[in-house]
N, C-alpha and C. Protein backbone atom coordinates (compact mmCIF):
# COMPACT_ATOMS: atom_id res chain seq x y z
N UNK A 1 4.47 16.87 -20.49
CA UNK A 1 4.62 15.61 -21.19
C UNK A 1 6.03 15.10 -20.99
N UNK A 2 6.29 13.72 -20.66
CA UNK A 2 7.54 13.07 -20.23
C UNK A 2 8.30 12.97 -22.10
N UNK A 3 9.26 13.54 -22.17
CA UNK A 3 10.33 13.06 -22.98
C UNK A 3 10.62 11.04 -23.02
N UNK A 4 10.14 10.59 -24.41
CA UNK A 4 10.85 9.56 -24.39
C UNK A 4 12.17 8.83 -23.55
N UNK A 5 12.76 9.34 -23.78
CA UNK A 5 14.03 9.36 -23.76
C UNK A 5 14.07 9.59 -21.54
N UNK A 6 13.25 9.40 -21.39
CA UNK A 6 12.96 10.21 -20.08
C UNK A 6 12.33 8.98 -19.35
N UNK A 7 11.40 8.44 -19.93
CA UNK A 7 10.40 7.32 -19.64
C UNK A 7 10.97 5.82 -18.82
N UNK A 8 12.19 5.65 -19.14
CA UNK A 8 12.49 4.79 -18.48
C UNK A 8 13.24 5.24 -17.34
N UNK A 9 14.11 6.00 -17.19
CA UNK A 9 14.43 6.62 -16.12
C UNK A 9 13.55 6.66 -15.03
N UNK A 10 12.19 7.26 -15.53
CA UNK A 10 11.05 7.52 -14.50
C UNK A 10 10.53 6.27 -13.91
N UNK A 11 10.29 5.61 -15.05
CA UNK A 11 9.83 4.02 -14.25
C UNK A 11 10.93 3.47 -12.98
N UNK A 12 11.91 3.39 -13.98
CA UNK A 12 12.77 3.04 -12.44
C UNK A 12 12.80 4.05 -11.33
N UNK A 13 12.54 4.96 -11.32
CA UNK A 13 12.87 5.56 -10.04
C UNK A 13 11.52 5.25 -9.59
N UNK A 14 10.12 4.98 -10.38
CA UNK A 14 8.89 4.66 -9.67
C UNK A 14 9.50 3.41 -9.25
N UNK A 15 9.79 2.68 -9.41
CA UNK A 15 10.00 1.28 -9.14
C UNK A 15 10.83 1.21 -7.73
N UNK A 16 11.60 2.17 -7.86
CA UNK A 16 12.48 1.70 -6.53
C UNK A 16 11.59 3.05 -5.10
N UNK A 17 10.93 4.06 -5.51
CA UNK A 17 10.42 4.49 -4.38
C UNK A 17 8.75 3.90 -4.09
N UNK A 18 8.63 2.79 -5.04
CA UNK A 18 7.25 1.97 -4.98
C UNK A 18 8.42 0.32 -4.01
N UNK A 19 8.92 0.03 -4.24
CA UNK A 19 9.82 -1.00 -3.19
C UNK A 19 10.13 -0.47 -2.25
N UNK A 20 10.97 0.99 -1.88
CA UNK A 20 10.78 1.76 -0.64
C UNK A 20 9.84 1.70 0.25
N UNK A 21 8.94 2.00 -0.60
CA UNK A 21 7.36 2.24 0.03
C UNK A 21 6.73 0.81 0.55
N UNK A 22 6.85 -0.41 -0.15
CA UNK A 22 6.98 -1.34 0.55
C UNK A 22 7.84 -2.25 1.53
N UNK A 23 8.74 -1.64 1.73
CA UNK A 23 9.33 -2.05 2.51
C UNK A 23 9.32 -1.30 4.05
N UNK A 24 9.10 -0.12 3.96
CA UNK A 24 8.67 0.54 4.99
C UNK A 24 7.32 0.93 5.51
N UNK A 25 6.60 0.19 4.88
CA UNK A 25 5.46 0.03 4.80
C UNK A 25 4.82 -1.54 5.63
N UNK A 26 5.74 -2.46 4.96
CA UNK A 26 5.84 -3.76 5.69
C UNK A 26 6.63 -3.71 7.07
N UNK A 27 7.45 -2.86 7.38
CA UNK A 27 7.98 -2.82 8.82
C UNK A 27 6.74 -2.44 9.32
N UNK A 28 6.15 -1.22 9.31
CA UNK A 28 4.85 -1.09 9.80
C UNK A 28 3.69 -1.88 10.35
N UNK A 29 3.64 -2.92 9.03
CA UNK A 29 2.56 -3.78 9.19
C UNK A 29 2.96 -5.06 10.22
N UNK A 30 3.95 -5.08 10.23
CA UNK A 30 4.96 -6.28 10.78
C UNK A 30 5.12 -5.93 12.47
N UNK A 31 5.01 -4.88 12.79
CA UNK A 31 5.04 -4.28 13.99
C UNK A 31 3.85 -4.08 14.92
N UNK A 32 2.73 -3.75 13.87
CA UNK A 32 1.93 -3.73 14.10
C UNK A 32 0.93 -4.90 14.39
N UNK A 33 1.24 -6.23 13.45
CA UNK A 33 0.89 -7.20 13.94
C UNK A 33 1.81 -7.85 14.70
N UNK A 34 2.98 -7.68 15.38
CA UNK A 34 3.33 -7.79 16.43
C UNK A 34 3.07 -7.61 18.08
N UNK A 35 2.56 -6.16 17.64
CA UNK A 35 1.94 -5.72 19.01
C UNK A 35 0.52 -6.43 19.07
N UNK A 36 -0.21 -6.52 18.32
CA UNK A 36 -1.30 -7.20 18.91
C UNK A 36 -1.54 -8.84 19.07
N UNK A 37 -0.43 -9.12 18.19
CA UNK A 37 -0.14 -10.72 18.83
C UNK A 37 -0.16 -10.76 20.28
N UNK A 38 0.82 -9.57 20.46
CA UNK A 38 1.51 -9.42 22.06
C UNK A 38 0.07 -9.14 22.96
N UNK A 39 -0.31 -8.05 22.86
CA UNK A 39 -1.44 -7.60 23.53
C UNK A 39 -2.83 -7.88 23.73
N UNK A 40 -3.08 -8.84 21.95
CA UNK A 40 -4.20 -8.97 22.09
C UNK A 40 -5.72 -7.80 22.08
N UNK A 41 -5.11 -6.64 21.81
CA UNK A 41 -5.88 -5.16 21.73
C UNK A 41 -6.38 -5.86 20.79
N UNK A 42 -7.75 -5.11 20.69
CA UNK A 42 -8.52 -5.17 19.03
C UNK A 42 -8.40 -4.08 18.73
N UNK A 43 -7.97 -2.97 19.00
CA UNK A 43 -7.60 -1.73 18.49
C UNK A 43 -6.55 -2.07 17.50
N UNK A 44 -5.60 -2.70 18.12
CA UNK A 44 -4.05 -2.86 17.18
C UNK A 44 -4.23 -4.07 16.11
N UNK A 45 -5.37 -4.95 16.15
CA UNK A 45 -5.49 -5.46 15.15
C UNK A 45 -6.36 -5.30 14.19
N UNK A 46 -6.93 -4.10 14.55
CA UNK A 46 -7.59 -3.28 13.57
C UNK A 46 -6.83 -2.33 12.73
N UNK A 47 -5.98 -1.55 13.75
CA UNK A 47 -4.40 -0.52 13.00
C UNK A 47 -3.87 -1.68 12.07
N UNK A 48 -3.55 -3.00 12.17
CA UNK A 48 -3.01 -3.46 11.75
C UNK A 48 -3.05 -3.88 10.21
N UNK A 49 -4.74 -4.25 10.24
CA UNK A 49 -5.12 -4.55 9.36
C UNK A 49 -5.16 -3.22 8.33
N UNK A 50 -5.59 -2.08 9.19
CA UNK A 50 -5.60 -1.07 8.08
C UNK A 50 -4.28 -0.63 7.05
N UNK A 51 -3.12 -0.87 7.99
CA UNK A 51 -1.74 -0.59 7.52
C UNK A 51 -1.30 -1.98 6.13
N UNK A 52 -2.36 -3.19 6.35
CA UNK A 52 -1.95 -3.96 5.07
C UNK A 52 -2.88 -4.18 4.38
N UNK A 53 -4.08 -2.94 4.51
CA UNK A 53 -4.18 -2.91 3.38
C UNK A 53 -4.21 -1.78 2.52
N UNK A 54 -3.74 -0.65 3.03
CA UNK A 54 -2.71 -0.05 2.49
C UNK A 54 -1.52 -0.67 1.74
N UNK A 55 -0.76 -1.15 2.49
CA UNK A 55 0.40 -1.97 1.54
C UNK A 55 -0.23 -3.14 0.45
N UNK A 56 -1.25 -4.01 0.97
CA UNK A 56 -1.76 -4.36 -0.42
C UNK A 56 -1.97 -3.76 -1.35
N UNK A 57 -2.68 -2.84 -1.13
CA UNK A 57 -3.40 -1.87 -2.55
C UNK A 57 -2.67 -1.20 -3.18
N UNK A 58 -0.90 -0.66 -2.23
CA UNK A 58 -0.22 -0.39 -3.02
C UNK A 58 0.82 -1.22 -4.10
N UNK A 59 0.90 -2.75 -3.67
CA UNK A 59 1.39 -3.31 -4.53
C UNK A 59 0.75 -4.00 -5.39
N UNK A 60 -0.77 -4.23 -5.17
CA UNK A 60 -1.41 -4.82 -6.48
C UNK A 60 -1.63 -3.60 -7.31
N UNK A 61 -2.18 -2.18 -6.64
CA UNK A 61 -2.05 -1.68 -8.18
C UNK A 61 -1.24 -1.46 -9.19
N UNK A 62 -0.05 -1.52 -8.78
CA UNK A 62 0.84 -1.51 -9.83
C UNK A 62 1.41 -2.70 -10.51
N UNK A 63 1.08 -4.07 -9.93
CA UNK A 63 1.19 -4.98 -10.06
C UNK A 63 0.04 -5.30 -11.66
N UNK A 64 -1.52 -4.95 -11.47
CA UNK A 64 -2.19 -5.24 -12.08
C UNK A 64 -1.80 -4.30 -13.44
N UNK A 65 -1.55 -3.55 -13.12
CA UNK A 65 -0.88 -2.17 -14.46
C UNK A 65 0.30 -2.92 -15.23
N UNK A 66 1.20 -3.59 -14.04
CA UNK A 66 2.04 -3.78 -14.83
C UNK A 66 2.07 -5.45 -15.64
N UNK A 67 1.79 -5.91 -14.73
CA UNK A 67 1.37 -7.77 -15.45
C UNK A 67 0.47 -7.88 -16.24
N UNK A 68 -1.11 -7.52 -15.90
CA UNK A 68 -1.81 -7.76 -16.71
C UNK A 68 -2.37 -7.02 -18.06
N UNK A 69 -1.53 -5.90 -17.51
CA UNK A 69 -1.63 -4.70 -18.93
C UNK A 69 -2.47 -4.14 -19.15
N UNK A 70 -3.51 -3.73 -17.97
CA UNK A 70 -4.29 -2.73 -17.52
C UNK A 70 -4.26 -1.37 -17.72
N UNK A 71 -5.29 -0.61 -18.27
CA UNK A 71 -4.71 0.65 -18.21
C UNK A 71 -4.28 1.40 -16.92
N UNK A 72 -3.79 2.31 -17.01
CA UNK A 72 -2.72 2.78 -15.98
C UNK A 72 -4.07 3.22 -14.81
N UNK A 73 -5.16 3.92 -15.10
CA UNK A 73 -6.63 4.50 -13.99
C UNK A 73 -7.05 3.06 -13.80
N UNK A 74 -7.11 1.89 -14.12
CA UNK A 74 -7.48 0.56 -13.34
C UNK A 74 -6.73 0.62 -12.13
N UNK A 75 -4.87 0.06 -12.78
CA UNK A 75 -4.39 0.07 -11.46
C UNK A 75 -4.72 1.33 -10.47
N UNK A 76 -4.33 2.55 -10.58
CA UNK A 76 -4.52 3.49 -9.61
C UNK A 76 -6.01 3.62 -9.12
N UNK A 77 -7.23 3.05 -9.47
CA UNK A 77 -8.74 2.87 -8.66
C UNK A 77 -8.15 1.59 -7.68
N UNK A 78 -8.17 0.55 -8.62
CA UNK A 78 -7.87 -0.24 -7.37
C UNK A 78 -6.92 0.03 -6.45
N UNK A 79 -5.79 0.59 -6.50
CA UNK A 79 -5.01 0.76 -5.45
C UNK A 79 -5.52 2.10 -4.12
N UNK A 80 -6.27 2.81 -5.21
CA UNK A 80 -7.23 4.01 -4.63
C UNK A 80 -7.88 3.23 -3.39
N UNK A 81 -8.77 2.47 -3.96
CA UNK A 81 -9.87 1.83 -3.18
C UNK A 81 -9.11 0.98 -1.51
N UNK A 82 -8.31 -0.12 -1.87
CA UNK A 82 -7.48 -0.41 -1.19
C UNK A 82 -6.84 0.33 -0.33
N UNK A 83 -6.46 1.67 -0.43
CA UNK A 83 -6.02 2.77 0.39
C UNK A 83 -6.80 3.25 1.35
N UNK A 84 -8.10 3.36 0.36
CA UNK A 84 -9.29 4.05 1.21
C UNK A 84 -9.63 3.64 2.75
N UNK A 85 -9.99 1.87 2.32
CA UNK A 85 -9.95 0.95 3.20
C UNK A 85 -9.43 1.25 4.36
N UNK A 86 -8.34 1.14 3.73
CA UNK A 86 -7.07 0.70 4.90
C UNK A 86 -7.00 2.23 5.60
N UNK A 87 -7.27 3.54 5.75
CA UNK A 87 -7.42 4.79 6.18
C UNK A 87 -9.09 4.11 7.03
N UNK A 88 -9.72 4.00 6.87
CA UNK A 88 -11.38 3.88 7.22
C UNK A 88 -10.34 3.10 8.08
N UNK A 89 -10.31 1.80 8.13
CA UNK A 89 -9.66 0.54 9.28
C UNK A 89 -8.80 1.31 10.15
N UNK A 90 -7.75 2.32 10.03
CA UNK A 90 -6.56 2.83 10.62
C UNK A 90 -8.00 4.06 11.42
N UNK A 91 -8.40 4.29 11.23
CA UNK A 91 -8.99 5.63 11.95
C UNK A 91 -9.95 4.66 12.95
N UNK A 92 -10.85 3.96 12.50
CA UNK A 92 -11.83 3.23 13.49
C UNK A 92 -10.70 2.93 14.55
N UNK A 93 -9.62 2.23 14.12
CA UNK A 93 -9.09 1.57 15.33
C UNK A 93 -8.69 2.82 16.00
N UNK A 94 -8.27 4.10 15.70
CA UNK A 94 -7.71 5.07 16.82
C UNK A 94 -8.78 5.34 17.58
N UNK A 95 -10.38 5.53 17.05
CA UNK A 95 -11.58 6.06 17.33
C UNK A 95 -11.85 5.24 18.44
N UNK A 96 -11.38 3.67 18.73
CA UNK A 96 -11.86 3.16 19.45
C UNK A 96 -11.42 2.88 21.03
């Protein structure tokens, strides 16, 4: 059990390795739809897509937790689900 006194500490450090995570997460996606601008592969705009929506799902779930005041297993299903996705999309495109 988190100590009060503890609780905000933790948020912020979720907060800044959840902005980490998007930000290196968006180089990814940014690269990735780069290369297939370039190439034109449907492989890479399939990787591509899978990599945002990964990064979607990771910023709406915490988004919906935290704005709309969701319980905390809403946001993390939806961001679950969104992940899932985006793994299924990232593997087809290697498969192909």
């Amino acid at each position: 059990m988190v100590h009060s006194e503890a609780a905000p500490f933790l948020a912020l450090v979720l907060l800044a390795v959840k902005g980490l995570m998007l930000v290196a997460g968006g180089s990814v996606f940014y690269y990735a739809v780069k290369a297939y601008r370039r190439t034109r592969d449907q492989s890479l705009g399939y990787l591509a897509g899978g990599f945002g929506l990964v990064l979607f799902g990771s910023a709406i779930g915490g988004l919906v937790y935290e704005l709309i005041g969701s319980p905390l297993a809403v946001g993390v299903i939806i961001e679950s689900v969104f992940v899932l996705f985006g793994f299924v999309l990232i593997a087809y495109s290697l498969k192909r």
